[in-house]
N, C-alpha and C. Protein backbone atom coordinates (compact mmCIF):
# COMPACT_ATOMS: atom_id res chain seq x y z
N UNK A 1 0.73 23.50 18.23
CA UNK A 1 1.46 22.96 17.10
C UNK A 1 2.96 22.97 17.36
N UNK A 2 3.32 24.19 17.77
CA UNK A 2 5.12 23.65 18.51
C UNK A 2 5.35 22.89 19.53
N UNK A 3 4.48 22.64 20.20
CA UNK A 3 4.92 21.45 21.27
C UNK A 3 5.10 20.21 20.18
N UNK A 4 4.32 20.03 19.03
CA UNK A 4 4.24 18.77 18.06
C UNK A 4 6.01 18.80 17.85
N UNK A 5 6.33 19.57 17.09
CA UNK A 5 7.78 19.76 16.38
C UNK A 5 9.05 19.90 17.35
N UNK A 6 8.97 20.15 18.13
CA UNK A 6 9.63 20.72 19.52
C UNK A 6 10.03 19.17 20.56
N UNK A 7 8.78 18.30 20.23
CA UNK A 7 8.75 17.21 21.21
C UNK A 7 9.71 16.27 20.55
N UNK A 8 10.76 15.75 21.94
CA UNK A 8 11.36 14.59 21.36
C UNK A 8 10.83 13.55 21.05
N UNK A 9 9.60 13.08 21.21
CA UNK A 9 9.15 12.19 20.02
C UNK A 9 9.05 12.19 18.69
N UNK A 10 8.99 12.89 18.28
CA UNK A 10 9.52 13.43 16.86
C UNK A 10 10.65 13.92 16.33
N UNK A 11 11.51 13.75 17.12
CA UNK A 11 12.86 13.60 16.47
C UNK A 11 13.56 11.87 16.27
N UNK A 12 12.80 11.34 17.49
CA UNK A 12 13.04 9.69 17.31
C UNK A 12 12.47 9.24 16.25
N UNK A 13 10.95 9.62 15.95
CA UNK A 13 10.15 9.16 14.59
C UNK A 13 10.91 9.64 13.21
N UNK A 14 11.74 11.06 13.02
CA UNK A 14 12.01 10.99 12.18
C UNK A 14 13.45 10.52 12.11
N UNK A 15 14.38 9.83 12.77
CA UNK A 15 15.44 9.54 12.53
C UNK A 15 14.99 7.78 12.25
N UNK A 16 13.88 6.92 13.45
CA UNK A 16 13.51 5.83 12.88
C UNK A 16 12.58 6.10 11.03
N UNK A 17 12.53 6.99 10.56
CA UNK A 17 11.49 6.67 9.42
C UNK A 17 13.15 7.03 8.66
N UNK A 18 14.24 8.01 8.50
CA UNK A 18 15.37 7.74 7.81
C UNK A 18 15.42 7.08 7.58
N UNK A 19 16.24 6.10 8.77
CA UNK A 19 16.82 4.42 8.90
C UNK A 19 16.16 3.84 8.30
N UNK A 20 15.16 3.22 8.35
CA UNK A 20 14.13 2.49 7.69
C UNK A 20 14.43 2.93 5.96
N UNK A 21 14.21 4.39 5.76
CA UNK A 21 13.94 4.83 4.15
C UNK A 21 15.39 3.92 3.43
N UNK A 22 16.13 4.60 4.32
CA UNK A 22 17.87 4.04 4.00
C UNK A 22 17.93 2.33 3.62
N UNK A 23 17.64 1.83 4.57
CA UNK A 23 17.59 0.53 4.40
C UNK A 23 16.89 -0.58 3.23
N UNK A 24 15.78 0.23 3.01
CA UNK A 24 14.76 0.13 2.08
C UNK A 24 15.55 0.53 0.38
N UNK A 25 16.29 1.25 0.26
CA UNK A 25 16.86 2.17 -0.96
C UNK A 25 18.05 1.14 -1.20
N UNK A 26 19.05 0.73 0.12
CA UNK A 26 19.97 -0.32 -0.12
C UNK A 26 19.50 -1.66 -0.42
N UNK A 27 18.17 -2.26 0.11
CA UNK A 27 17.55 -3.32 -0.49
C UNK A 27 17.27 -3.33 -1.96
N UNK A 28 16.60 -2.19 -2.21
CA UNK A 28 16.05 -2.28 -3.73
C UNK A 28 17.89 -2.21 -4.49
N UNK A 29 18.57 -1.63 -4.34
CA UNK A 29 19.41 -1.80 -5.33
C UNK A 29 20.50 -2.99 -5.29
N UNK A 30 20.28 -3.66 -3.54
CA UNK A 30 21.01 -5.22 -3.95
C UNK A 30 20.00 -5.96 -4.58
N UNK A 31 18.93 -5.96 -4.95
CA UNK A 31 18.07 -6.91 -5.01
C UNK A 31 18.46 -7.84 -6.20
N UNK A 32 18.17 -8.85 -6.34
CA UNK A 32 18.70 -10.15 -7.07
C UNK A 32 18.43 -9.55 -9.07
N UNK A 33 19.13 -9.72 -9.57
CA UNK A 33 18.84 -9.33 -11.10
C UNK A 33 19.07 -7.76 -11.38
N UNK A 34 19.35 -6.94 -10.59
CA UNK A 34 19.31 -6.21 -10.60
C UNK A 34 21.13 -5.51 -11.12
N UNK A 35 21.84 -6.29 -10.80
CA UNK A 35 23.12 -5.83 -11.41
C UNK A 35 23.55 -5.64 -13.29
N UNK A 36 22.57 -6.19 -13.57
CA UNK A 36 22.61 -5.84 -15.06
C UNK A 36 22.31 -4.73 -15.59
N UNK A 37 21.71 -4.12 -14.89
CA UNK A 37 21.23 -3.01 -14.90
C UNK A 37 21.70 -1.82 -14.70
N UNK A 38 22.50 -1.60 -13.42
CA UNK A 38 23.42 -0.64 -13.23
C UNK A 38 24.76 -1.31 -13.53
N UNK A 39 25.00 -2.66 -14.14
CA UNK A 39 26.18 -2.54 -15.20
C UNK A 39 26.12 -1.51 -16.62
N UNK A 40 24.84 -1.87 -16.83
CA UNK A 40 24.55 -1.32 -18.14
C UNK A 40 24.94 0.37 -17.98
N UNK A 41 24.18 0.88 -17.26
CA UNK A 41 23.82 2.19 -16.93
C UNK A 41 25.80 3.08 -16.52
N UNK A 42 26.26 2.22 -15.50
CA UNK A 42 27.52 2.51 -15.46
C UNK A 42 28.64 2.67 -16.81
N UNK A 43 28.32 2.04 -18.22
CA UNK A 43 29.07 1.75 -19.00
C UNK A 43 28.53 2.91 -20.34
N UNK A 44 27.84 3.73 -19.88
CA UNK A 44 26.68 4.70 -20.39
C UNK A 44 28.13 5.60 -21.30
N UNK A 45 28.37 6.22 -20.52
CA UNK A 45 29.67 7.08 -20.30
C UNK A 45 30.98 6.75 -21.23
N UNK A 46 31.41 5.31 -21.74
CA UNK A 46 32.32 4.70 -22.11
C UNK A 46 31.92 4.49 -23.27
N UNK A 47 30.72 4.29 -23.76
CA UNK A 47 29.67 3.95 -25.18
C UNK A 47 30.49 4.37 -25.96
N UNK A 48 30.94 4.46 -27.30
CA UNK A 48 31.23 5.31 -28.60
C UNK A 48 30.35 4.78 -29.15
N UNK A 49 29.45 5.97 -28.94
CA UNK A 49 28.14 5.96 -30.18
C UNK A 49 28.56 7.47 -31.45
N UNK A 50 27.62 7.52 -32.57
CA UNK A 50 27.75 8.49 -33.17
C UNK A 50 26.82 9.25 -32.88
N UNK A 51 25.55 9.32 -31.87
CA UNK A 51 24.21 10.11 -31.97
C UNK A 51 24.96 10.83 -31.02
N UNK A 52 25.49 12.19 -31.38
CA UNK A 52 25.89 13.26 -29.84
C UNK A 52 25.01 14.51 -29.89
């Protein structure tokens, strides 16, 4: 089982499965329609509501 964790093949697999996760996380939040959304969410903070 430490030769598994130990082997540089598995340090390449987990820096390619990062990259990939990374890339994947920046897709979903350019994705098209999606800026209304974290407009909204950004302006959360600025609200004057009365429910505190």
């Amino acid at each position: 089982m430490e030769e598994l964790i130990t082997s540089a093949s598995w340090g390449t697999f987990s820096l390619i499965f990062f990259f990939v996760f990374f890339c994947g996380v920046v897709l979903w939040v350019m994705r098209p329609g999606s800026s209304e959304h974290y407009d909204d969410a950004g302006n959360i903070p600025l609200r004057e509501d009365d429910h505190v």
